[in-house]
C-alpha atoms as a PDB file:
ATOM      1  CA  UNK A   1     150.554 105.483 105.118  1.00  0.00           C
ATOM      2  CA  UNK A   2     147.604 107.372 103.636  1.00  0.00           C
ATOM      3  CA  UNK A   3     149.765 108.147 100.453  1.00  0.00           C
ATOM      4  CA  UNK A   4     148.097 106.988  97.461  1.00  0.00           C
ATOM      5  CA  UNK A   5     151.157 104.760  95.100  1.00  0.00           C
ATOM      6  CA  UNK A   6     152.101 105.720  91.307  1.00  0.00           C
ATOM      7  CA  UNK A   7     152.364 102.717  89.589  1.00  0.00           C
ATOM      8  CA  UNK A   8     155.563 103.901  87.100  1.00  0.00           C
ATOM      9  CA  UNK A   9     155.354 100.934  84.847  1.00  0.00           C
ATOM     10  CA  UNK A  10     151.171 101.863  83.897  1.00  0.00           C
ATOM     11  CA  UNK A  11     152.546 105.454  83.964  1.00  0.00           C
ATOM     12  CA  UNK A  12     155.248 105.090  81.432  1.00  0.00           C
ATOM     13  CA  UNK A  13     153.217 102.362  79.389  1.00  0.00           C
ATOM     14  CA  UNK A  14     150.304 104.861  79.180  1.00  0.00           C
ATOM     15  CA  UNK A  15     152.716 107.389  77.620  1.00  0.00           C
ATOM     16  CA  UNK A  16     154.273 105.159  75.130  1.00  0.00           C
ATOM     17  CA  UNK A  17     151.285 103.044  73.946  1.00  0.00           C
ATOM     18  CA  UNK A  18     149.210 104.769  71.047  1.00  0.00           C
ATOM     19  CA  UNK A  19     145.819 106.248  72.240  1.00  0.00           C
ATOM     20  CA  UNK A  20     142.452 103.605  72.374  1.00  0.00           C
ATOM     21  CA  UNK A  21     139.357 104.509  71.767  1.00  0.00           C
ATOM     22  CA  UNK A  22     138.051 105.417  74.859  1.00  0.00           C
ATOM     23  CA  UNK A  23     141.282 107.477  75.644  1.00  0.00           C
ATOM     24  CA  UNK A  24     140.495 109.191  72.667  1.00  0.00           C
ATOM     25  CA  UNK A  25     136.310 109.418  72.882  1.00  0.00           C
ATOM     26  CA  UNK A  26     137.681 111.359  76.417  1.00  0.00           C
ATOM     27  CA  UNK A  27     140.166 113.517  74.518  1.00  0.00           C
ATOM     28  CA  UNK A  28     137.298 114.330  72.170  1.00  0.00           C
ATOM     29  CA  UNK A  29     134.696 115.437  75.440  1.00  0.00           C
ATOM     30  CA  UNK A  30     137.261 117.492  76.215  1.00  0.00           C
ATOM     31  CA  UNK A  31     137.951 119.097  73.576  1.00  0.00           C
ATOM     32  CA  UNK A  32     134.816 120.314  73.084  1.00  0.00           C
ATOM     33  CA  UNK A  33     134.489 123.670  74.561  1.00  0.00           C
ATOM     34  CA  UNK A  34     138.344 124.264  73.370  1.00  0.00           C
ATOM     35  CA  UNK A  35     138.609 127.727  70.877  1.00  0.00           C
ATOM     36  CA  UNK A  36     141.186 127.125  68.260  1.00  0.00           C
ATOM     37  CA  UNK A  37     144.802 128.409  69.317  1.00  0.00           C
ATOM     38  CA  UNK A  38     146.350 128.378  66.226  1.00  0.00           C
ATOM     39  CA  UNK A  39     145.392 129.072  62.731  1.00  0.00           C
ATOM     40  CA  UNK A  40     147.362 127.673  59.495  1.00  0.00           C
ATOM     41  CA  UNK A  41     146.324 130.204  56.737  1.00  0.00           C
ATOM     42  CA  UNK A  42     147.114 130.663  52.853  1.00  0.00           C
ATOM     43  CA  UNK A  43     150.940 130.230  53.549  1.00  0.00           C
ATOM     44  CA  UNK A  44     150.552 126.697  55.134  1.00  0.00           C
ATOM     45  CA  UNK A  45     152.981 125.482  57.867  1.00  0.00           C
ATOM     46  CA  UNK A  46     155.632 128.065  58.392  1.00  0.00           C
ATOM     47  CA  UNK A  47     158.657 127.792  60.728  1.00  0.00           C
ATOM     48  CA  UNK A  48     156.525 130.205  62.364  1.00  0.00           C
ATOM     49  CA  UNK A  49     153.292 128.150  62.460  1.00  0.00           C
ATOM     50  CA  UNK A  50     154.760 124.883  63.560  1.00  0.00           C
ATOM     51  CA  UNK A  51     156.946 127.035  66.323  1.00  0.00           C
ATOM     52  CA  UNK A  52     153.778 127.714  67.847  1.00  0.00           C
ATOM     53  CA  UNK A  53     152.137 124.710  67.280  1.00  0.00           C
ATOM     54  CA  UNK A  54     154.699 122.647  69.334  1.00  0.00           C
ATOM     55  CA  UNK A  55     154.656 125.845  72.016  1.00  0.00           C
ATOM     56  CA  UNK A  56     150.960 125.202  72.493  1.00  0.00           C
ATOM     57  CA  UNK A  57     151.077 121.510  72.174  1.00  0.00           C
ATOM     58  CA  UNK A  58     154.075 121.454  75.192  1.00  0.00           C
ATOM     59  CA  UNK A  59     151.878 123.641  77.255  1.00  0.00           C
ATOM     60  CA  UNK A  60     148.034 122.631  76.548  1.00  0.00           C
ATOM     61  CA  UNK A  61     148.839 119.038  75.399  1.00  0.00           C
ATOM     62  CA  UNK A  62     145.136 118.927  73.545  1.00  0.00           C
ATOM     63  CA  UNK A  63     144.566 121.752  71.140  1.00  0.00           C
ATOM     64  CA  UNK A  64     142.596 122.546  68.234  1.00  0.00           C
ATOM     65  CA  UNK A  65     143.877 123.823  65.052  1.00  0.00           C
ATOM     66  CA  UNK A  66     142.028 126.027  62.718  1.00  0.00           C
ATOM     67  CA  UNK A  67     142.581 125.241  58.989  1.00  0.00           C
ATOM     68  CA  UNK A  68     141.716 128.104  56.599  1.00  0.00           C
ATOM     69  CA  UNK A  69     142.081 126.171  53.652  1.00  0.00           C
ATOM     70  CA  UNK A  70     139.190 125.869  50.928  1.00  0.00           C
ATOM     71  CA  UNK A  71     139.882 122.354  49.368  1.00  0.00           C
ATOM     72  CA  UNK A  72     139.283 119.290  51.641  1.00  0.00           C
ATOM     73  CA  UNK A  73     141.557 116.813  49.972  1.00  0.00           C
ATOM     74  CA  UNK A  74     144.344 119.775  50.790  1.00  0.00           C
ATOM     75  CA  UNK A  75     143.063 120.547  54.152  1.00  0.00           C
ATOM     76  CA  UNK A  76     143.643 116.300  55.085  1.00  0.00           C
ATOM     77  CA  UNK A  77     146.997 116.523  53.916  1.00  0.00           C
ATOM     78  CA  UNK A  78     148.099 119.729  55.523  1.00  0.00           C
ATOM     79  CA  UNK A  79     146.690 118.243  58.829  1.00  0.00           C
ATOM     80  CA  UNK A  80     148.587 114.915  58.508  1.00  0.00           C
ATOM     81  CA  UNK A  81     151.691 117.090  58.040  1.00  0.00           C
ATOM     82  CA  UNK A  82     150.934 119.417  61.044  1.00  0.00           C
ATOM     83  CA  UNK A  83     150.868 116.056  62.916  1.00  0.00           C
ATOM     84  CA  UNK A  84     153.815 113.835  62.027  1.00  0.00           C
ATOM     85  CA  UNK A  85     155.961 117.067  62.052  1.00  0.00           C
ATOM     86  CA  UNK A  86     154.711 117.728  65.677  1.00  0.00           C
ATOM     87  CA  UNK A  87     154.791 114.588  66.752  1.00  0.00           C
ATOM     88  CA  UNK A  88     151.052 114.756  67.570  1.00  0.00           C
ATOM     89  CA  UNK A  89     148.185 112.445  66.961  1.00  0.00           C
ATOM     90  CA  UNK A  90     144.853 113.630  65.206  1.00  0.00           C
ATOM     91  CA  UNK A  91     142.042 112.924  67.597  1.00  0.00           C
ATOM     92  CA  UNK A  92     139.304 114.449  65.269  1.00  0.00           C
ATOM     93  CA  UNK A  93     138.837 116.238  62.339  1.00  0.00           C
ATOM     94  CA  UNK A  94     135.670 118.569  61.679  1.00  0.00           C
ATOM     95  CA  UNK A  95     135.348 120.987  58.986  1.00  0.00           C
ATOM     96  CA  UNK A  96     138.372 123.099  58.980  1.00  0.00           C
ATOM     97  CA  UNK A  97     138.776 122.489  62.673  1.00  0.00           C
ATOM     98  CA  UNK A  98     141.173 119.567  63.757  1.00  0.00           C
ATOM     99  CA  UNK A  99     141.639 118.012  67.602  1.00  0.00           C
ATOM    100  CA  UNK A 100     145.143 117.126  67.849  1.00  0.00           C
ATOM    101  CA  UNK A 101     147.075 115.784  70.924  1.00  0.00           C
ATOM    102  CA  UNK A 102     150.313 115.459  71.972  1.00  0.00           C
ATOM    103  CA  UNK A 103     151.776 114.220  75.816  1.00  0.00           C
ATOM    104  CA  UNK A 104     154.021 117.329  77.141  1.00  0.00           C
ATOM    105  CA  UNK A 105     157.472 116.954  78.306  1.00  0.00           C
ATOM    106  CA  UNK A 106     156.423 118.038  81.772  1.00  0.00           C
ATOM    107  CA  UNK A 107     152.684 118.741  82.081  1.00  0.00           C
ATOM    108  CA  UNK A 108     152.222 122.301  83.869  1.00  0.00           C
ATOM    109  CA  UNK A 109     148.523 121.491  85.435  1.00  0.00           C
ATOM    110  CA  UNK A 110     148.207 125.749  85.012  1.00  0.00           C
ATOM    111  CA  UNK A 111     148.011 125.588  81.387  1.00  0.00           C
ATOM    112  CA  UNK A 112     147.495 121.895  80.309  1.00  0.00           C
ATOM    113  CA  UNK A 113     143.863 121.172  79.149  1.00  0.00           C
ATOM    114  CA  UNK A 114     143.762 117.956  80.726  1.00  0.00           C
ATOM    115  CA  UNK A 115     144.843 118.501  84.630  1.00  0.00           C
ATOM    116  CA  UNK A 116     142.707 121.664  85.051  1.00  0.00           C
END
């Protein structure tokens, strides 16, 4: 009475089906005032760097990535990489700037960019 009902079957389709394109045009408004939160320099992806790309990812869910690598044709690859070995989908790609997403584990609505 007066308790609003989770539907678990739209919740658990929602997480499993890929994003569409207005889930993503919404991922993209939000993302818009985001600063970068991590940076993949001359080295490329380290343990280190993809450590702390799946740390941010679990708690902010939508992040962007800073890419500080001159040559576009490297900088798509090194982003596709970042993605498939974080399990994380490229929402968009600017300059050296990338909007990637990935649904946490357990959201914490303290950190996570999309509950606040």
């Amino acid at each position: 009475m007066g308790r609003s009902r989770i539907d678990i079957h739209k919740v658990v389709m929602e997480y499993c089906m890929p994003l569409t394109a207005d889930r993503k045009k919404a991922l993209r408004t939000l993302g818009h005032n985001l600063k970068p939160v991590v940076t993949v320099a001359g080295k490329g992806l380290t343990e280190g760097v993809l450590e702390e790309l799946n740390r941010a990812l679990e708690d902010h869910e939508l992040i962007k990535v800073k890419l500080m690598v001159a040559d576009r044709e490297l900088r798509h690859q090194v982003v596709g990489e970042l993605c498939e070995k974080s399990g994380a989908e490229l929402i968009q790609e600017i300059g050296k700037i990338a909007l990637i997403f990935r649904q946490a584990q357990k959201p914490n609505p303290k950190l996570s960019n999309l509950l606040r």
